[in-house]
Structure formats: C-alpha cells, structure tokens
Protein backbone atom coordinates (compact mmCIF):
# COMPACT_ATOMS: atom_id res chain seq x y z
CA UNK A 1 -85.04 35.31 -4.37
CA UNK A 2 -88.57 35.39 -2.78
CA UNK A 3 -90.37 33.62 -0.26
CA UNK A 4 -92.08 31.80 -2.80
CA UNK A 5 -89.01 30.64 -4.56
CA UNK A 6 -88.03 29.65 -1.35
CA UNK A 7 -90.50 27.17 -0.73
CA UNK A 8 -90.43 25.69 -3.87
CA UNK A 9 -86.91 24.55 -3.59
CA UNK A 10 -87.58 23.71 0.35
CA UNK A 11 -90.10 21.21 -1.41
CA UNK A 12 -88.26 19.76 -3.79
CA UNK A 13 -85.33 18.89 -1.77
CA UNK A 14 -88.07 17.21 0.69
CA UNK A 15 -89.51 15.21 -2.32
CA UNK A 16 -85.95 14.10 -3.41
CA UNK A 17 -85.36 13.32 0.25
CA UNK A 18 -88.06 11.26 0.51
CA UNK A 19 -87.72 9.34 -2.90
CA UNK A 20 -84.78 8.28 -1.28
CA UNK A 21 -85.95 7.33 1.73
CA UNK A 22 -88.98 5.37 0.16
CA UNK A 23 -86.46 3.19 -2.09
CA UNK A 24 -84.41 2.61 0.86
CA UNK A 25 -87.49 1.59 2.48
CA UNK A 26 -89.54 -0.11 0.48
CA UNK A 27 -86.82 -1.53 -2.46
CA UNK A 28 -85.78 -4.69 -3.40
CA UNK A 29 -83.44 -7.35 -1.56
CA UNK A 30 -81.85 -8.19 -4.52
CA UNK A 31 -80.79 -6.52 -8.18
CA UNK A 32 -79.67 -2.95 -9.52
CA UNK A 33 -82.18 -1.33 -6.98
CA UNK A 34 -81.20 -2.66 -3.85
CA UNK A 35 -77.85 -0.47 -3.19
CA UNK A 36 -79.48 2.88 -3.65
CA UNK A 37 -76.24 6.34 -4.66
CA UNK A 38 -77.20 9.02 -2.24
CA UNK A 39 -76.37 12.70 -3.29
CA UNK A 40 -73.11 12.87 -1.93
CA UNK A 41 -72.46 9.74 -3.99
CA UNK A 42 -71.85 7.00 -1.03
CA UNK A 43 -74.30 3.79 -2.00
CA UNK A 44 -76.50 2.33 1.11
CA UNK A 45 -78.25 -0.58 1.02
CA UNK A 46 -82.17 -1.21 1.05
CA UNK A 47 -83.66 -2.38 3.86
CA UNK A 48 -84.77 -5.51 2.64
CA UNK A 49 -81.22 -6.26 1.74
CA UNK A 50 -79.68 -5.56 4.83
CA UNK A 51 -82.51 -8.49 6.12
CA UNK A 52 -81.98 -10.78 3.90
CA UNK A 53 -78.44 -10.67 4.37
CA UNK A 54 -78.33 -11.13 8.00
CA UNK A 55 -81.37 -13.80 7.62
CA UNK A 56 -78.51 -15.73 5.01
CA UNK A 57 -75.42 -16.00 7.40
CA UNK A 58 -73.29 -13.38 5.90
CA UNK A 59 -72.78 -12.03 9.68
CA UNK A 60 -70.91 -15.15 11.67
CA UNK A 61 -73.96 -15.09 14.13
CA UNK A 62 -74.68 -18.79 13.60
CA UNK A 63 -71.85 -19.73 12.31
CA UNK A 64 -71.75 -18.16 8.90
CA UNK A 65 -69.46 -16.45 6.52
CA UNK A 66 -68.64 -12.76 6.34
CA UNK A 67 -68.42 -10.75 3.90
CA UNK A 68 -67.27 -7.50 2.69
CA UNK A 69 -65.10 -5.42 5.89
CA UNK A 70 -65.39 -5.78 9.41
CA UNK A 71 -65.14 -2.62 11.54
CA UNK A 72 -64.66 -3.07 15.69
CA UNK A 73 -63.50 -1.51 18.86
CA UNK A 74 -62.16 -5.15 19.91
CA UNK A 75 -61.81 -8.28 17.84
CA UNK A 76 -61.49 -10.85 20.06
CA UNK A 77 -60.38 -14.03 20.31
CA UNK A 78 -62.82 -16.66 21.86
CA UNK A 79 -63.48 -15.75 25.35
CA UNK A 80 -60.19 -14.14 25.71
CA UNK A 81 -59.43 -16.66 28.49
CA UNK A 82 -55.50 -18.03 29.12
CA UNK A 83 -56.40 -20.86 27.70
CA UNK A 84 -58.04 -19.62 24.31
CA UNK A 85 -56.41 -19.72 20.40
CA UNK A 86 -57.46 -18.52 17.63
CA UNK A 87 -56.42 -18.54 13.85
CA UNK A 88 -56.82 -15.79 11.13
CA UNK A 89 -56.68 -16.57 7.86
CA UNK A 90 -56.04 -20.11 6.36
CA UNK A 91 -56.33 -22.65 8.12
CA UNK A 92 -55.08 -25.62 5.48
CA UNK A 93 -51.54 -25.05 3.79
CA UNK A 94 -53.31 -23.05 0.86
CA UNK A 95 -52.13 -19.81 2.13
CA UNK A 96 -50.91 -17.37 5.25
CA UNK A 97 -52.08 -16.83 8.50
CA UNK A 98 -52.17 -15.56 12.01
CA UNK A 99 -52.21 -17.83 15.48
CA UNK A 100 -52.73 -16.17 18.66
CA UNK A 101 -52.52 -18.38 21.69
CA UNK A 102 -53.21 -17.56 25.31
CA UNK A 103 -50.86 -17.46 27.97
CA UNK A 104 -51.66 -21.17 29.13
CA UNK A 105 -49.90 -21.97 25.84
CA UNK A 106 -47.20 -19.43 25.56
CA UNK A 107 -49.07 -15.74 25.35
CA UNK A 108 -47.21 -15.23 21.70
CA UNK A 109 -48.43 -15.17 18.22
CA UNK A 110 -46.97 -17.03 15.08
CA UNK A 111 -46.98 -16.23 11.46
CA UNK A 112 -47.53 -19.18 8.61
CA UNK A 113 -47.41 -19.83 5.70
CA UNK A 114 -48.04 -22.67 3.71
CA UNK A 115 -49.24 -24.42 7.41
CA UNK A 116 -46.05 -23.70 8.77
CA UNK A 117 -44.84 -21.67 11.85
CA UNK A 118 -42.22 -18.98 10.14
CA UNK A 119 -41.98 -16.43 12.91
CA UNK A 120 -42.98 -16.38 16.33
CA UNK A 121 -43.70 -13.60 18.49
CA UNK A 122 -43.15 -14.44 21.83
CA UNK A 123 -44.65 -13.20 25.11
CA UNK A 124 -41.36 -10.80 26.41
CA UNK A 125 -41.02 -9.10 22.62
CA UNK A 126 -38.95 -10.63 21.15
CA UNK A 127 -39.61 -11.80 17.22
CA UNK A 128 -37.72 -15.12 16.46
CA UNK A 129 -37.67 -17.11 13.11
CA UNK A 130 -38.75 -20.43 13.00
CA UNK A 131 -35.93 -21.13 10.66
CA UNK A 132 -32.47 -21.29 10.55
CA UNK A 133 -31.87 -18.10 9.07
CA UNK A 134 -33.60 -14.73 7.87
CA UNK A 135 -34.44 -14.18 4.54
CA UNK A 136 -34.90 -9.98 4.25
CA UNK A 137 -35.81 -10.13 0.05
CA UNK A 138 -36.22 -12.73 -1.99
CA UNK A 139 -33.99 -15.90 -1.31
CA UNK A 140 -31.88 -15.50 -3.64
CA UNK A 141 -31.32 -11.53 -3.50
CA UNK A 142 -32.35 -10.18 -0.05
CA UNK A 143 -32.80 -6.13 -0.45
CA UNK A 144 -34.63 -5.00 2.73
CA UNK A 145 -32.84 -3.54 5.55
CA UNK A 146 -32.57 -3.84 9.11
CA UNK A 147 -32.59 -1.86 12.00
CA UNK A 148 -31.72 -2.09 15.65
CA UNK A 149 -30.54 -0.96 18.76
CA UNK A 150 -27.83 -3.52 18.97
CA UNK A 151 -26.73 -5.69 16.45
CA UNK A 152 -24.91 -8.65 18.01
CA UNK A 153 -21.82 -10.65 17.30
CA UNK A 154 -22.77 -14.26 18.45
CA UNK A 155 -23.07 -13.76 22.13
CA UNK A 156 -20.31 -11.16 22.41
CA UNK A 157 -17.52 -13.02 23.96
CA UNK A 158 -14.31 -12.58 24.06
CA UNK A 159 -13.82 -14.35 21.17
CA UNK A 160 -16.69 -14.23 18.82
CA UNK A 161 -16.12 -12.50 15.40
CA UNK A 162 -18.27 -11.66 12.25
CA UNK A 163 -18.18 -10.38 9.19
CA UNK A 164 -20.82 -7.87 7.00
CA UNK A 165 -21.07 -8.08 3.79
CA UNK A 166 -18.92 -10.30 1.16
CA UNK A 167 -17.26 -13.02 2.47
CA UNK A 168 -15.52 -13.80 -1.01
CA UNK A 169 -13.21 -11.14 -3.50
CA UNK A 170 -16.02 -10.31 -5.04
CA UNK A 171 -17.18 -7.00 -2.68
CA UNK A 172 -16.11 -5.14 0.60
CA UNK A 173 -16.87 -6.68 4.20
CA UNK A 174 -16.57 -5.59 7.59
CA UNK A 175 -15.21 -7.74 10.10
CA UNK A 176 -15.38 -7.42 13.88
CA UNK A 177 -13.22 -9.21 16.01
CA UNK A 178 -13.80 -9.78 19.62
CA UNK A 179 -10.23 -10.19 22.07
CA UNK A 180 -9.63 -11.18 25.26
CA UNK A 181 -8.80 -8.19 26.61
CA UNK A 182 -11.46 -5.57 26.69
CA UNK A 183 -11.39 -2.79 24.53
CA UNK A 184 -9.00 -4.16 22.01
CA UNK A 185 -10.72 -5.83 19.76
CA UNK A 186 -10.74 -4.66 15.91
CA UNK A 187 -13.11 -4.02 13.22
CA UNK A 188 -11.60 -4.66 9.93
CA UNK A 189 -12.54 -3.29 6.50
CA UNK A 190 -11.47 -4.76 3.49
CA UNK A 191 -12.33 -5.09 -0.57
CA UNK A 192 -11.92 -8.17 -2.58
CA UNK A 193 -10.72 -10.05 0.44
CA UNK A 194 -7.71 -7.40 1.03
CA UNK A 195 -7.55 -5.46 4.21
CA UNK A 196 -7.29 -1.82 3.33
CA UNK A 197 -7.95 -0.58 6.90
CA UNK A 198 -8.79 -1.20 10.87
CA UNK A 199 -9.51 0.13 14.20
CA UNK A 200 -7.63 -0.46 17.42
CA UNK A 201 -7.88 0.39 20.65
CA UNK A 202 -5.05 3.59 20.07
CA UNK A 203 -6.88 4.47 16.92
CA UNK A 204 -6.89 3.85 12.74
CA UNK A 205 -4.42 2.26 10.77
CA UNK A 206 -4.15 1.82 7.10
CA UNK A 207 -2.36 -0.68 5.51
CA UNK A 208 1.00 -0.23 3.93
CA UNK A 209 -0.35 0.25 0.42
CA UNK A 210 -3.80 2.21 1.06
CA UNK A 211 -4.09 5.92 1.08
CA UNK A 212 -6.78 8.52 2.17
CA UNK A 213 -9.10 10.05 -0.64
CA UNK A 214 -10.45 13.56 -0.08
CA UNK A 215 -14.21 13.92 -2.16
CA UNK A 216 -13.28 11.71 -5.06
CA UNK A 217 -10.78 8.76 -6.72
CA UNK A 218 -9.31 11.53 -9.37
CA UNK A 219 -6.33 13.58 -9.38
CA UNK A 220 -9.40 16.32 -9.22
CA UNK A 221 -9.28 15.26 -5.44
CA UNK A 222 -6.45 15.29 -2.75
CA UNK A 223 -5.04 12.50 -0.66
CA UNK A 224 -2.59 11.14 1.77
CA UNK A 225 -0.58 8.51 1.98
CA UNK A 226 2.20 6.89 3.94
CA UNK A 227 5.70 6.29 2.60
CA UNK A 228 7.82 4.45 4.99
CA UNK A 229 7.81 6.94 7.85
CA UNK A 230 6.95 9.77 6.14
CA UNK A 231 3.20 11.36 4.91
CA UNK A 232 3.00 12.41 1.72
CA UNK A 233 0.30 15.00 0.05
CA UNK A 234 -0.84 13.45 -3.53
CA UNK A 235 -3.46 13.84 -5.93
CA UNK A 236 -6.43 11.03 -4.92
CA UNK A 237 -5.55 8.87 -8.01
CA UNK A 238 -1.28 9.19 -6.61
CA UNK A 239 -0.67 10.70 -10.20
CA UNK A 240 1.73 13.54 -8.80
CA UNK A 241 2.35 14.96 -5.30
CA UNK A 242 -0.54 17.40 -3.71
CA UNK A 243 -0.70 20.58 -1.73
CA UNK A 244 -0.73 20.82 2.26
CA UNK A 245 -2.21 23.92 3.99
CA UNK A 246 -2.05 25.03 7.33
CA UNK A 247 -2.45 27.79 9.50
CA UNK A 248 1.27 26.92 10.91
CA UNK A 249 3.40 24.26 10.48
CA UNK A 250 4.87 23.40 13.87
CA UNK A 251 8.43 21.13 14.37
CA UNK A 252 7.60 19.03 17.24
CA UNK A 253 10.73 16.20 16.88
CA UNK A 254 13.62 19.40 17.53
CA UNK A 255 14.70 18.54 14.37
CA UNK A 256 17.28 20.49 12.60
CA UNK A 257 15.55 20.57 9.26
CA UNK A 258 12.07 20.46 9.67
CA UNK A 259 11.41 21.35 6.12
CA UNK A 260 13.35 18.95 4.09
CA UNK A 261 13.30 19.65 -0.02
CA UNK A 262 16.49 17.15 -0.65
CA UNK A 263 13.84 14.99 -2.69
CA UNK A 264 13.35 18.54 -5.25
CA UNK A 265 16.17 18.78 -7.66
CA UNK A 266 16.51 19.58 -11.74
CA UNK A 267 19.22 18.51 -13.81
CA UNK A 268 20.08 21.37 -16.29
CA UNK A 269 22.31 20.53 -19.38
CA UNK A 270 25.21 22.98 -20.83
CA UNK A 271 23.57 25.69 -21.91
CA UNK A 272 20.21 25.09 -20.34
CA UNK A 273 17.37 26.53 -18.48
CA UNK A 274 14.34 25.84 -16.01
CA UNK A 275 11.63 27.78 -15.38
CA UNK A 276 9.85 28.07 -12.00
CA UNK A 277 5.97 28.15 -11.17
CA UNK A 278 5.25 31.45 -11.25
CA UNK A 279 5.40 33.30 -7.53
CA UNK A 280 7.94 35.70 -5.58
CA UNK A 281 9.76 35.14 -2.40
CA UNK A 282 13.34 33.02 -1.34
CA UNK A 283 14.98 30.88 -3.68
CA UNK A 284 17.67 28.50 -2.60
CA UNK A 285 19.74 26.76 -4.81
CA UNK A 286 21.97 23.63 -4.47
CA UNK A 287 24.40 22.28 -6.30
CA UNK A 288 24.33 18.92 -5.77
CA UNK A 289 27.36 17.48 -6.76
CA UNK A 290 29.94 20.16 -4.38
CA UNK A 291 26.88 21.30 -2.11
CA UNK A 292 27.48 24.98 -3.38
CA UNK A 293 24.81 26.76 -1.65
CA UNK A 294 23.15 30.22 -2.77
CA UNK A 295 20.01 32.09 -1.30
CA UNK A 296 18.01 34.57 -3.46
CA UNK A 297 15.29 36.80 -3.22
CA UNK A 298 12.74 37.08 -6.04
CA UNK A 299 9.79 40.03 -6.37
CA UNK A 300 8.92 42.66 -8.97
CA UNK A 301 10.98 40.71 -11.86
CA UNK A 302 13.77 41.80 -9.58
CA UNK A 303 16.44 38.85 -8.35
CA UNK A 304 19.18 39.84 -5.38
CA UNK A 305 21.34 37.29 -4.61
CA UNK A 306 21.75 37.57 -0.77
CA UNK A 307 24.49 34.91 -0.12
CA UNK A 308 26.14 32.13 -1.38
CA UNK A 309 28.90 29.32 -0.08
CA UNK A 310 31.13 29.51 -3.51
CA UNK A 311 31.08 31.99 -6.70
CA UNK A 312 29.63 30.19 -9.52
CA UNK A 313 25.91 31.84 -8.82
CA UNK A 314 25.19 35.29 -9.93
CA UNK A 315 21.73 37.39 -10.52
CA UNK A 316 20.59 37.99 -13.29
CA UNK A 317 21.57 36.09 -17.08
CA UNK A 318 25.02 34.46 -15.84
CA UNK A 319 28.49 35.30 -16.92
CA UNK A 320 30.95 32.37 -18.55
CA UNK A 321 31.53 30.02 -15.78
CA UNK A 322 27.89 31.17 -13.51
CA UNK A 323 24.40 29.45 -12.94
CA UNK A 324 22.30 32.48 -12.80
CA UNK A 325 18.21 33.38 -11.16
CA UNK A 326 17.31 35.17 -14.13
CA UNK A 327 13.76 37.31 -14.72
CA UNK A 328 12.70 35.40 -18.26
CA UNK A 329 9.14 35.80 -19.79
CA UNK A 330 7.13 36.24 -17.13
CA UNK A 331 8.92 33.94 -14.92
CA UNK A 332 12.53 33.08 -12.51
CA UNK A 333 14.75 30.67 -14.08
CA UNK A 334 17.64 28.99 -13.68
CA UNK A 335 20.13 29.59 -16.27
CA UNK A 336 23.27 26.95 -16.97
CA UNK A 337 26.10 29.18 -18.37
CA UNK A 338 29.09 27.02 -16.72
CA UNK A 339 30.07 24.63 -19.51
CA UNK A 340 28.96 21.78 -17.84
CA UNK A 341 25.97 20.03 -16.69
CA UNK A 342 24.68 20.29 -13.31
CA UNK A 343 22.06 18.63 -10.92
CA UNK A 344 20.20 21.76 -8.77
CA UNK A 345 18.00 21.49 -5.88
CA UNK A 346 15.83 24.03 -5.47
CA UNK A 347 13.76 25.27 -2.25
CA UNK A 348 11.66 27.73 -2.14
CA UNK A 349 9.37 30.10 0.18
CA UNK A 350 6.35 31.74 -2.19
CA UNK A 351 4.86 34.91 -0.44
CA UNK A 352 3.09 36.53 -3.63
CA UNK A 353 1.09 34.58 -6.02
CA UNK A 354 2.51 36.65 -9.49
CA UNK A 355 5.96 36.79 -10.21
C-alpha cells in the first residue's frame, strides 16, 4: 500500500458516502427510491418521505393513524390521572383487546375478546376470570398447565373436598378430603374409580388388594404386598414370590420363630427326587406327616448330617427305608428311597453362591 493508494480509497468511500447522503437528501417521497439500503444493509427512509408522512397523519399527532412499530420509554394512557381509561386494540367485538382504567374506577386492567370482559386484573394482584370457569387449552381438551404457590380446596374448611383429575372410571384422580379435626384429613388416589391408596395422619395405607411396584409392572421388577398380616416379597407383576435383602434381619415381636418356612414344602413320590437351587450352607428337612426333623450341612459336594429327631434320614444316596441329602449333578437333592411317598419341608441358610 502507498499513500497514494490510500487516498484513492479515502475518496471513494467519501463519494459513496455522499451518494448516499444526497439520495437521502434530495430523493423522492414516494416509489422504489424513497427507502434508500445502506452498506450494512438496514433501509432508511428519504427525507421527503419521512415529511410527507408526518404531513399525512401516519403519527397520531392530530388524530391520525399509525403505522408500522412504536418504540417509547412510557406509553401512556391519557393524562395518567385516577380518573383516566384507555383501550388497546379493538374497540367493536371484531377482535381482542386491552382496558386499563384508573383507580377512580377500580386501578385494574381487563382482557376481551369479542367485546367482552374475560379476565380481570385487579388492583391487589390478583387475576380473576370473568367466567365461571377456566379454560387452560382449547374447550374441549385443555393442555396447559398451572402453577402456584397454593392451590386451594374451596375455602379450606373443615369440610371442603376435591378431586384432580378423572372424576369417572375412565383415568386416575386425586382426592383431598378436608376433616374436622386438624391434621387428619386424607388425600386419596385411585384408578378407574377404585381406591388403590391414601394418606392419614399416622401415615400410607394401601388397600387390601394393591401392592408396591419397584421400577416397573413386570416380573423384571420387585414388589410388596400385604397378605392378611403378613408382607410378602413378589415379582411386580405377583407371578412368583421375590427376594428380600438386608443388612440384618431383626425379631422385634420375641417371637419364637422369627423365620417361619412352614409355607416351603415338596411332595416326593416312591422313588423320587428334588433338586435344590444351587448354593451351600444348612439344610433342614421336615417330614410333614410325623414332624421327623433332620439338620444338614452342605459345602464342597460334601453332605454331614448333624442331627435328626428319628432314623429315616441319612447322607448321602439313602439306604432301603431312608430319605437321603445326596450330592447329584452339580446339585443337593433329596432322594425318596422309603417305599412310600412323602411331603418334605425344606429350610434352608445359603452362605456360598456354588454348590
């Protein structure tokens, strides 16, 4: 570059500066060539159509119509007085608009439509319909949502209830019921009309035929359930019984037997066997019939029979006459060498995973 390149390009910039300038200037009011692009691409307008604009009432300064966007620090009603109102929008039934009235009046604002009041801001904050009910969607379908701080039950007496959502079998609802005593009224949850669960004021209850669902409705899932006065581990879809796991299981009634395994018992027929999941540990054996008792313990593919209330058990494949706890394949089994069927519960206490 060199001072004379320098000034060449100073000039030319100041000639297309001043075209510009000149056609702002000096062009038309109307046409193509009043709205002149600048460089940076923003379009101004000339001059003479900024007059004639202003001369034609597009400003409201004698009463005319605006166009285009208006841009201020304060739009103001009137004077502002108490006793001033104003209306944006429409003012026939043709379409929507906004009133603002001073506090002579009631120092709120309304929204219509249609020339009708629908919602009314008041003067302390708060936003009431002018209706007897609030439409969040469409009439027919509301989708929208709403939040608050507190959403109220009728005026919160003692007695007031509600319900959220269906009010029909058709979906789930929540219901809140108010009491005369404080702090014991309810909130109910139910599906298709049926209660499946509430609170009270000592905590949740469940109904007699719901259960709790862990992640999912499958027997991929876990759950609980009641069963008269018992809990009972299943699978979330009550195909089979679950697993429990604790740290400790603690016996808080002073019950004799706090583990109780009556409800676990095989028949076996003459000659017959059954296989337990695979693991190593105790074994005890019941025969349910006399009560003939028999504790085993299990580990390496080794079985030692520790005790037992009669003689018809024995370790290992059984004589004539014996149910034996037998090493088989991989697995413990009871084996039915007496002649006769028998009915066997079975408790156990796995400490090793593998047989």
């Amino acid at each position: 570059m060199s001072l004379a390149s320098d000034l060449i390009a100073a000039r030319d910039m100041l000639v297309a500066d001043a075209s510009i300038m000149r056609a702002i200037v000096q062009g038309p009011a109307t046409g193509p060539a009043s709205s002149i692009v600048l460089p940076t691409g923003q379009s101004v307008k000339t001059l003479s159509r900024v007059a004639a604009e202003l001369v034609g009432g597009f400003l409201p300064l004698a009463g005319g119509t605006l166009s285009g966007t208006v841009k201020a620090p304060n739009f103001a009603i009137g004077n502002e007085l108490v006793s001033d109102a104003g209306t944006v929008g429409f003012t026939n039934v043709n379409g929507p608009a906004i009133q603002f009235y001073g506090t002579s009046v009631s120092g709120s604002m309304q929204l219509l439509t249609g020339g009708l009041a629908r919602w009314t801001l008041q003067s302390a904050g708060h936003l009431v319909p002018n209706g007897s009910f609030i439409s969040l969607g469409a009439p027919a379908s509301p989708v929208a949502s709403i939040h608050a701080s507190n959403y109220k039950m009728a005026g919160e007496a003692a007695a007031d209830a509600g319900t959220v959502g269906f009010t029909n079998n058709n979906g789930p609802s929540l219901t809140f019921w108010g009491n005369s005593s404080a702090g014991t009224g309810a909130l109910v949850a139910a599906v298709g009309s049926s209660e499946i669960w509430r609170t009270v004021s000592s905590g949740l209850e469940l109904t007699a035929t719901a259960q709790l669902m862990f992640g999912g409705t499958t027997s991929s899932f876990p759950g609980l359930r009641r069963s008269g006065t018992t809990i009972e581990a299943v699978l979330a879809d009550a195909s089979a019984f679950g697993s429990l796991g604790a740290g400790a299981f603690v016996a808080k009634s002073g019950a004799v037997w706090p583990f109780d395994t009556t409800g676990i018992s095989q028949t076996i027929g003459v000659g017959g066997t059954f296989s337990l999941a695979a693991g190593a540990g105790l074994v005890v054996l019941t025969e349910n019939t006399t009560g003939q008792c028999a504790l085993f313990i299990c580990g390496g593919g080794i079985v030692i029979l520790v005790a037992q209330t009669a003689t018809i058990y024995a370790a290992g494949t059984p004589g004539s006459g014996k149910i034996g706890l037998e090493y088989s394949g991989g697995v413990y089994r009871i084996n039915n060498n007496t002649g006769s069927t028998y009915t066997i519960g079975i408790a156990g206490v796995r400490v090793r995973a593998a047989s």
